[in-house]
N, C-alpha and C. Protein backbone atom coordinates (compact mmCIF):
# COMPACT_ATOMS: atom_id res chain seq x y z
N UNK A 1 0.84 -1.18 0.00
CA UNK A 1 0.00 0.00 0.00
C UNK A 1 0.88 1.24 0.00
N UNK A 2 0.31 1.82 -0.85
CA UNK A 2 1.17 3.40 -0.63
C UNK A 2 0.80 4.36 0.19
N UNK A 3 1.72 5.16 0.11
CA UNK A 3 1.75 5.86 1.80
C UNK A 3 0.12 7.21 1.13
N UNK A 4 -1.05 7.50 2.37
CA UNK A 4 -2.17 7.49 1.92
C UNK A 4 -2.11 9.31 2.67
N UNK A 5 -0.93 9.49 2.54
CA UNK A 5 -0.78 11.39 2.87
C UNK A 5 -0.42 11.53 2.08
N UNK A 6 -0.77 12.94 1.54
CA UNK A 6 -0.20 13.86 0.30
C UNK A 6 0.06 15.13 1.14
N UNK A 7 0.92 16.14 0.11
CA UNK A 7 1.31 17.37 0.65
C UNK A 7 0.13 18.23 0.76
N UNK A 8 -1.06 18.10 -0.14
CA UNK A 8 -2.65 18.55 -0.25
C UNK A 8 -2.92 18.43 1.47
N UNK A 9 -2.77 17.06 1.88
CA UNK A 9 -3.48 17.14 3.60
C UNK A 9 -2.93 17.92 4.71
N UNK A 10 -1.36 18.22 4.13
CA UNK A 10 -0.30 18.98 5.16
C UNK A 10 -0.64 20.56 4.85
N UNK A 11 -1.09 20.81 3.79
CA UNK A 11 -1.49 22.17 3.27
C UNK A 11 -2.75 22.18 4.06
N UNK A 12 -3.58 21.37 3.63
CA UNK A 12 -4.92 21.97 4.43
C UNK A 12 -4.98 21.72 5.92
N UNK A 13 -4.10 21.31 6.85
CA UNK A 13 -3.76 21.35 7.91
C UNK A 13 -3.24 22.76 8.49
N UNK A 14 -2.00 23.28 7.67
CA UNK A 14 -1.35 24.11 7.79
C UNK A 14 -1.79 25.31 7.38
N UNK A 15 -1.11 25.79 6.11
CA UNK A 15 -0.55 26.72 4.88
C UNK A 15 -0.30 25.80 3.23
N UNK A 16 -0.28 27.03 2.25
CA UNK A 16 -0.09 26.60 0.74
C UNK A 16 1.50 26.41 1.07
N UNK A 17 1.83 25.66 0.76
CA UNK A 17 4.01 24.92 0.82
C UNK A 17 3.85 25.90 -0.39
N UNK A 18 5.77 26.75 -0.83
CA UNK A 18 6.42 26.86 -1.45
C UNK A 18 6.57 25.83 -1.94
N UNK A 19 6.91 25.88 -3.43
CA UNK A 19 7.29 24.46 -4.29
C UNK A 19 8.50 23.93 -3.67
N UNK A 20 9.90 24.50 -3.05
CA UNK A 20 11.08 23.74 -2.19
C UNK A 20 10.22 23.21 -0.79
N UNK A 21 9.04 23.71 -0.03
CA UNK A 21 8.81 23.10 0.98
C UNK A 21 8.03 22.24 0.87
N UNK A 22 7.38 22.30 -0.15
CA UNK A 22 6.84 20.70 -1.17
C UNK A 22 7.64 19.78 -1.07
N UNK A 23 8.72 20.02 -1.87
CA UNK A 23 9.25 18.95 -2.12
C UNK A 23 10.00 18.44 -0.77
N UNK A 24 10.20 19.32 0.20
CA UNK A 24 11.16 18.75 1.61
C UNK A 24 9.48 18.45 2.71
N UNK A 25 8.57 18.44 2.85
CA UNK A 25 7.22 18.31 2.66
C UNK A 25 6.98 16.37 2.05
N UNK A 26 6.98 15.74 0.71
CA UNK A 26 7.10 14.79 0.31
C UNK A 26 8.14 14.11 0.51
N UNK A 27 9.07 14.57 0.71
CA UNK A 27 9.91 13.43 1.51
C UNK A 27 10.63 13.40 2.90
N UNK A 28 9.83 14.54 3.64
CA UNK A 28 9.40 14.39 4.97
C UNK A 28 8.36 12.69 5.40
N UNK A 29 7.09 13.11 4.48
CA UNK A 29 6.07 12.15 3.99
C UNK A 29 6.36 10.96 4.39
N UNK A 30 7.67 10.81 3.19
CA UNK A 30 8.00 9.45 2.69
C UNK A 30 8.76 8.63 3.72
N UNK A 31 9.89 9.44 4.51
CA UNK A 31 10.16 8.83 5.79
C UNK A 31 8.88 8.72 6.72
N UNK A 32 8.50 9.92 7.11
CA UNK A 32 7.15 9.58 8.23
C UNK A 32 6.40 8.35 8.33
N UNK A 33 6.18 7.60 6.92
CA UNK A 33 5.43 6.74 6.70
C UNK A 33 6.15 5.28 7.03
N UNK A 34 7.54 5.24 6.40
CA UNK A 34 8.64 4.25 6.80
C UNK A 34 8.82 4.11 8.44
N UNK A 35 8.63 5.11 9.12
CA UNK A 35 8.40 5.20 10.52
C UNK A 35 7.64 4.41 11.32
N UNK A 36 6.28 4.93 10.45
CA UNK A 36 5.23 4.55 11.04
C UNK A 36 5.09 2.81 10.69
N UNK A 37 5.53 2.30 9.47
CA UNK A 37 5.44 0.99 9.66
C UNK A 37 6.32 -0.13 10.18
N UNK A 38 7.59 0.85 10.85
CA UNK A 38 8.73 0.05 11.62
C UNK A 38 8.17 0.26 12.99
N UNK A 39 7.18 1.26 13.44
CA UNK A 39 6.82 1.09 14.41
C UNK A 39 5.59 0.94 14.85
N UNK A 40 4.58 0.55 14.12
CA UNK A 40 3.28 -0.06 14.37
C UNK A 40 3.50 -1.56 13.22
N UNK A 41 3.35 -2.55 14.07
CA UNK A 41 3.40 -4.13 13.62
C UNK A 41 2.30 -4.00 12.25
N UNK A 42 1.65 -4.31 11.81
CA UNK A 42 0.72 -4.76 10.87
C UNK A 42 -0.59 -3.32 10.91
N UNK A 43 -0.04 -2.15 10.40
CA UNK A 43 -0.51 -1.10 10.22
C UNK A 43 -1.24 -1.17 8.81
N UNK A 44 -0.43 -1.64 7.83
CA UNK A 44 -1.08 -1.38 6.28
C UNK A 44 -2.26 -2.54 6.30
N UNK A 45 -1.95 -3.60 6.63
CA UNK A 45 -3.12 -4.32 7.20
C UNK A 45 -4.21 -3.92 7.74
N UNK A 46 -4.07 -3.13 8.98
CA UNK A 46 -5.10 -2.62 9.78
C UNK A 46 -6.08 -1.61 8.93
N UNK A 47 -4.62 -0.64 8.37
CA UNK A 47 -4.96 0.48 7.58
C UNK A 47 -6.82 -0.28 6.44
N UNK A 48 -6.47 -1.43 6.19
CA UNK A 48 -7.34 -1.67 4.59
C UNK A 48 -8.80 -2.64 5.36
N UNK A 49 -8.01 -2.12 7.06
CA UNK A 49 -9.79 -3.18 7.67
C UNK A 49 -10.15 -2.61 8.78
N UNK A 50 -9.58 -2.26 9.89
CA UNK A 50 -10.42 -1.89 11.17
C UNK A 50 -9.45 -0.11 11.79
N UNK A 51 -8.66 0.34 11.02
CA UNK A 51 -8.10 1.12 11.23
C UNK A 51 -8.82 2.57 10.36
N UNK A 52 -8.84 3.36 10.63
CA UNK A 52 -9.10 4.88 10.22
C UNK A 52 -8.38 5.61 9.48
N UNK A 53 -8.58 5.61 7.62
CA UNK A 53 -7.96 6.18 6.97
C UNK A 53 -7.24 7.51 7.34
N UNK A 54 -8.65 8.09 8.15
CA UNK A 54 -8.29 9.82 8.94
C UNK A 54 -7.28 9.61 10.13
N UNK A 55 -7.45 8.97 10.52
CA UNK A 55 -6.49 8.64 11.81
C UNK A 55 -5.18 8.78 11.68
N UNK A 56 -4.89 8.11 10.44
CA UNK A 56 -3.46 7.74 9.79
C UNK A 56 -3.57 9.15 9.13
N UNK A 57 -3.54 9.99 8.61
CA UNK A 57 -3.32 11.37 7.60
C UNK A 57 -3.10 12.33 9.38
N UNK A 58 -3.90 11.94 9.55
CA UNK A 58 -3.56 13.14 11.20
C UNK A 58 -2.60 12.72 11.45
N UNK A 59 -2.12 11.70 12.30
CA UNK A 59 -1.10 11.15 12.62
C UNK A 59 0.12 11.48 12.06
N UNK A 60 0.41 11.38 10.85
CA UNK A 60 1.37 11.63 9.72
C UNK A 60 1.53 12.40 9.48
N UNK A 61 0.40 13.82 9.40
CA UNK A 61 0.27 15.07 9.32
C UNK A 61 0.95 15.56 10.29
N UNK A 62 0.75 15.21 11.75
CA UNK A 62 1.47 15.86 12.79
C UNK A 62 2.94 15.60 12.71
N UNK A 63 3.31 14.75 12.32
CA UNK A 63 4.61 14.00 12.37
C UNK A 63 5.42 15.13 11.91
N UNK A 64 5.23 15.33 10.28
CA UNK A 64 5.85 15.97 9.68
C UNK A 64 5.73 17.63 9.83
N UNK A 65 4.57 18.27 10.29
CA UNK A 65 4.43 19.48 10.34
C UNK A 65 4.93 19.91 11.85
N UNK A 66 5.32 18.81 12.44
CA UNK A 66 6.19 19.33 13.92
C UNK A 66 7.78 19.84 12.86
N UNK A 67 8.40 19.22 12.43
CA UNK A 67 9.46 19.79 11.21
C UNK A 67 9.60 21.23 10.49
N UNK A 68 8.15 20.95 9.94
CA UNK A 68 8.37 22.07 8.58
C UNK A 68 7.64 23.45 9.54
N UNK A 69 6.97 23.05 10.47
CA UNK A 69 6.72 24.73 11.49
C UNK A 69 8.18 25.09 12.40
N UNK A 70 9.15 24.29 12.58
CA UNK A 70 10.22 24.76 12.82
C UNK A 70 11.76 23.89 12.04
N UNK A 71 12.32 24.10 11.33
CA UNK A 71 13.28 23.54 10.43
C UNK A 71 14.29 23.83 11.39
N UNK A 72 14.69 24.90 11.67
CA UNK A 72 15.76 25.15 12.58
C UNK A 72 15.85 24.25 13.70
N UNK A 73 15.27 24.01 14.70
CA UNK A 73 14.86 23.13 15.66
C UNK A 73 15.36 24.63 16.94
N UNK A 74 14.62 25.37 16.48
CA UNK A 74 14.59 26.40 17.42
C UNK A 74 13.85 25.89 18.80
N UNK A 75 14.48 26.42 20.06
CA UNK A 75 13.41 26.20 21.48
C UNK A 75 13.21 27.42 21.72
N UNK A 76 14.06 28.39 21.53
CA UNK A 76 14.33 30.12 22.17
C UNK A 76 14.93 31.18 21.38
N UNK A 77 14.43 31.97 21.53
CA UNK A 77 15.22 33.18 21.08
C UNK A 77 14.64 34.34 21.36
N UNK A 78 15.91 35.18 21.62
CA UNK A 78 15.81 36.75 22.10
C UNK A 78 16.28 37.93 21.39
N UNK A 79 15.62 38.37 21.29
CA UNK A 79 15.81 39.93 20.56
C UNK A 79 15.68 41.11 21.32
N UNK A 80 16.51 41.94 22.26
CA UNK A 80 16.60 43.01 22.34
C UNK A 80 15.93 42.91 23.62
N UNK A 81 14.42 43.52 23.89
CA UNK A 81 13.97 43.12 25.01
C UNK A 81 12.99 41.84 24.31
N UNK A 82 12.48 41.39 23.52
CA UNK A 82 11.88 40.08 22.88
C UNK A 82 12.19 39.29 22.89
N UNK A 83 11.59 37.87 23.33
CA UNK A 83 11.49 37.14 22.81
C UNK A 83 11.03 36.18 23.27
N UNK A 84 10.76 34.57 22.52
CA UNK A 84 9.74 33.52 22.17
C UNK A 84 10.56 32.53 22.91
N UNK A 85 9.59 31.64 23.19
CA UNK A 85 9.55 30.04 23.65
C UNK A 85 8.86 29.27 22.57
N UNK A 86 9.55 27.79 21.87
CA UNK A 86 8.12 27.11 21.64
C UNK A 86 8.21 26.06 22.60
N UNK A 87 7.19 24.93 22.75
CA UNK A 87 6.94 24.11 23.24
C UNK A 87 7.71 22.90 22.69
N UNK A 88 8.24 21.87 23.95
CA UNK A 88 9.57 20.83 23.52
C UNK A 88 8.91 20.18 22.50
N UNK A 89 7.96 19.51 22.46
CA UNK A 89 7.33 19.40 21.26
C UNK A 89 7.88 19.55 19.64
N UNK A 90 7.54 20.90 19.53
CA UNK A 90 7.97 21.53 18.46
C UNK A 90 9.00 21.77 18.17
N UNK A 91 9.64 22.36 19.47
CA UNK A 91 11.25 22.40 19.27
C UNK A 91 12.15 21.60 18.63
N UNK A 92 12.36 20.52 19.17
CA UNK A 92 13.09 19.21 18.66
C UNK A 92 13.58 19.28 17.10
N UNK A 93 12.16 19.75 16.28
CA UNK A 93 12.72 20.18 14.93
C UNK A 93 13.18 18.53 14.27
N UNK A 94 13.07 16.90 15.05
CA UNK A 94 12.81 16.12 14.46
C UNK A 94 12.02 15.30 13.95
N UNK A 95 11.96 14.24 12.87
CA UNK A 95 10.64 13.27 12.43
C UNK A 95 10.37 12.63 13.64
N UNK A 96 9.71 12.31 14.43
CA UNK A 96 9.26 11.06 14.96
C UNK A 96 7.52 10.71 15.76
N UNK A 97 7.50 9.44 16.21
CA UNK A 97 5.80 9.23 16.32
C UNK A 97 6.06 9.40 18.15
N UNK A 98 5.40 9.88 17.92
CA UNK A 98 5.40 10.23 19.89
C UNK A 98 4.48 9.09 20.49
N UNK A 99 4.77 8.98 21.38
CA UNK A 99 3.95 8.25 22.30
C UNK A 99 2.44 7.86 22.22
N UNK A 100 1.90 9.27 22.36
CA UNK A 100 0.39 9.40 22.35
C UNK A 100 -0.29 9.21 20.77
N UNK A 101 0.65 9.45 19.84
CA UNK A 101 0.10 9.05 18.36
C UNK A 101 0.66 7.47 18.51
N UNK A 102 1.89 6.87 18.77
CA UNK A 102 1.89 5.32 18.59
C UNK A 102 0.85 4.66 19.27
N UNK A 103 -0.17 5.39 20.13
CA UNK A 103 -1.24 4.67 20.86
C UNK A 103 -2.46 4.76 20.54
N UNK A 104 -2.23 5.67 19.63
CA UNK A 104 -3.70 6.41 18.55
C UNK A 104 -3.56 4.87 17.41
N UNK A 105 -2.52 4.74 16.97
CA UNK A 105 -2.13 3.46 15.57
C UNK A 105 -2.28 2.39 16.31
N UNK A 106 -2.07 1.85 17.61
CA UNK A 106 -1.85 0.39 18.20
C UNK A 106 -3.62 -0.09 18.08
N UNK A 107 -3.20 -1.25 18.38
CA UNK A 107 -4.39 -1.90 18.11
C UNK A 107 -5.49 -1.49 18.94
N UNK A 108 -6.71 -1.74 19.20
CA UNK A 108 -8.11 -0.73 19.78
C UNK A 108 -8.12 -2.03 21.22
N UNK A 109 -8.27 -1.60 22.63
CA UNK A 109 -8.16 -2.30 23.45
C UNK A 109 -6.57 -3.14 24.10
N UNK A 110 -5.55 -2.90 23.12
CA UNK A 110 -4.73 -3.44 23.16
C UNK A 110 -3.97 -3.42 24.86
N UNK A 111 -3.61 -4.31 25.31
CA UNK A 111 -2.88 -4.55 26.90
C UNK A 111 -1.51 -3.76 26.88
N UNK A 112 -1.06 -2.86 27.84
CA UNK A 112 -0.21 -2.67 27.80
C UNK A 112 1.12 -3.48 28.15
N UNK A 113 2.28 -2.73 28.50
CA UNK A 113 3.34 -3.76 28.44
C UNK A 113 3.52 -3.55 30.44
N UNK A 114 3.14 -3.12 30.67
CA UNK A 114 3.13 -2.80 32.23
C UNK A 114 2.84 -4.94 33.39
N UNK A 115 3.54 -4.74 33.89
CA UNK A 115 3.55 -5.99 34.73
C UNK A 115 3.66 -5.61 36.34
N UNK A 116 3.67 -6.92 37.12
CA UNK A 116 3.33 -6.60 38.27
C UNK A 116 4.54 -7.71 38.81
N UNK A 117 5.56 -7.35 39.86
CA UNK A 117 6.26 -8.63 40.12
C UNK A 117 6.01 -9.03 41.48
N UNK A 118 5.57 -10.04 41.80
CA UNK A 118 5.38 -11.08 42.90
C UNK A 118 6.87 -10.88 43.86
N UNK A 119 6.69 -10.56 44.94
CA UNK A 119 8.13 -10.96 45.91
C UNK A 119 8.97 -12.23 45.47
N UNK A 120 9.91 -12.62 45.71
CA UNK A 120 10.59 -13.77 45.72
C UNK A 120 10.07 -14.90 46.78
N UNK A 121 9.83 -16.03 46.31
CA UNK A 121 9.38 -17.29 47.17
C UNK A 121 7.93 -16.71 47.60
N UNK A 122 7.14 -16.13 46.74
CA UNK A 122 5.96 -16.25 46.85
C UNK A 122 4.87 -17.42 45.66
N UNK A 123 4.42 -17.74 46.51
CA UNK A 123 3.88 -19.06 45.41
C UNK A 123 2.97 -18.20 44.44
N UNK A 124 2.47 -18.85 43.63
CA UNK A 124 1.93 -18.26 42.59
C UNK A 124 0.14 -18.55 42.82
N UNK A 125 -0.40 -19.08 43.73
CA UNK A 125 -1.83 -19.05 44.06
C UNK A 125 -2.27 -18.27 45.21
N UNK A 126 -3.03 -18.37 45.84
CA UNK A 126 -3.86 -17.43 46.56
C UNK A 126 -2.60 -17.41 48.09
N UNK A 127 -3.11 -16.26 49.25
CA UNK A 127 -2.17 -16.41 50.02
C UNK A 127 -2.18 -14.79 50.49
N UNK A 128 -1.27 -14.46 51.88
CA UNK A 128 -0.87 -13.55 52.11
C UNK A 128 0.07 -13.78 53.15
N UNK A 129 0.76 -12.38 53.25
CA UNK A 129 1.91 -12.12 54.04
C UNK A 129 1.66 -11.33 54.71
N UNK A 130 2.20 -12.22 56.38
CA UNK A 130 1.35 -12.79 57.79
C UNK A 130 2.59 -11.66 57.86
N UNK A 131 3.69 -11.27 57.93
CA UNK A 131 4.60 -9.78 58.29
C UNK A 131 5.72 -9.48 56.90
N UNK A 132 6.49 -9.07 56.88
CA UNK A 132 7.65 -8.96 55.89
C UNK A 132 8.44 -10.54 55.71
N UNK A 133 7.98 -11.33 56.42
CA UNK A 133 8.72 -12.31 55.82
C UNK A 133 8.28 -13.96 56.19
N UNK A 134 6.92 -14.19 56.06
CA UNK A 134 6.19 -14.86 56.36
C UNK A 134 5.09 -15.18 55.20
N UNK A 135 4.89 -16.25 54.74
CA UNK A 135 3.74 -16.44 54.00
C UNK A 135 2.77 -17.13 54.11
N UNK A 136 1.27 -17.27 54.45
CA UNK A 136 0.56 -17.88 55.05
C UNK A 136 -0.25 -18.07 53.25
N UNK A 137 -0.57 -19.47 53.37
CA UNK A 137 -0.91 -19.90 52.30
C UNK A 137 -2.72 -20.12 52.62
């Protein structure tokens, strides 16, 4: 499947691209998308059955327009008595899928990776601990 963003969705998100921010724009794109399928397992799959064409163009959209709203990878700057902050976010000025969008693409209900560890020499059925070092079964 081919990658299902165009520079048309980053424009109507944004601004009209200069024809050079087009073209750094499309192959922003073209990595974003290589991204997104090294890091969501069976996405183009999902993409053609239980996944959200819109989901994926937002997603991808944000990716790349965190970039092209700052190229520099500006955080600060001062002028005279002026000046701006952006948010780390934006700053960074690199491609990547953040957290909260790789959880927007993961599967719907999906378990996280979070676990719970049992003390040592605690059996694995029902039971409690009679002080710090006692186990009453």
């Amino acid at each position: 499947m081919a990658n299902p963003v165009t520079v048309a969705d980053l424009e109507a998100r944004w601004r009209p691209l200069t024809p050079v921010e087009a073209s750094v724009a499309a192959s922003l794109l073209s990595d974003a998308w290589a991204i997104m399928l090294a890091r969501v397992p069976g996405l183009e799959a999902r993409l053609s059955s239980t996944l959200s064409g819109d989901l994926v163009v937002a997603v991808e959209s944000a990716m790349v327009l965190r970039v092209l709203r700052n190229p520099d990878g500006k955080r600060q700057e001062t002028i005279d008595d002026y000046s701006w902050t952006r948010d780390n976010a934006v700053s960074a000025g690199l491609l990547y899928l953040s957290d909260e969008e790789l959880s927007l693409l993961g599967p719907a209900g999906a378990v996280s990776n979070a676990f719970s560890i049992r003390p040592y020499g605690s059996p694995d059925g029902g039971g409690t601990w009679l002080n710090t070092t006692t186990w009453v079964p």
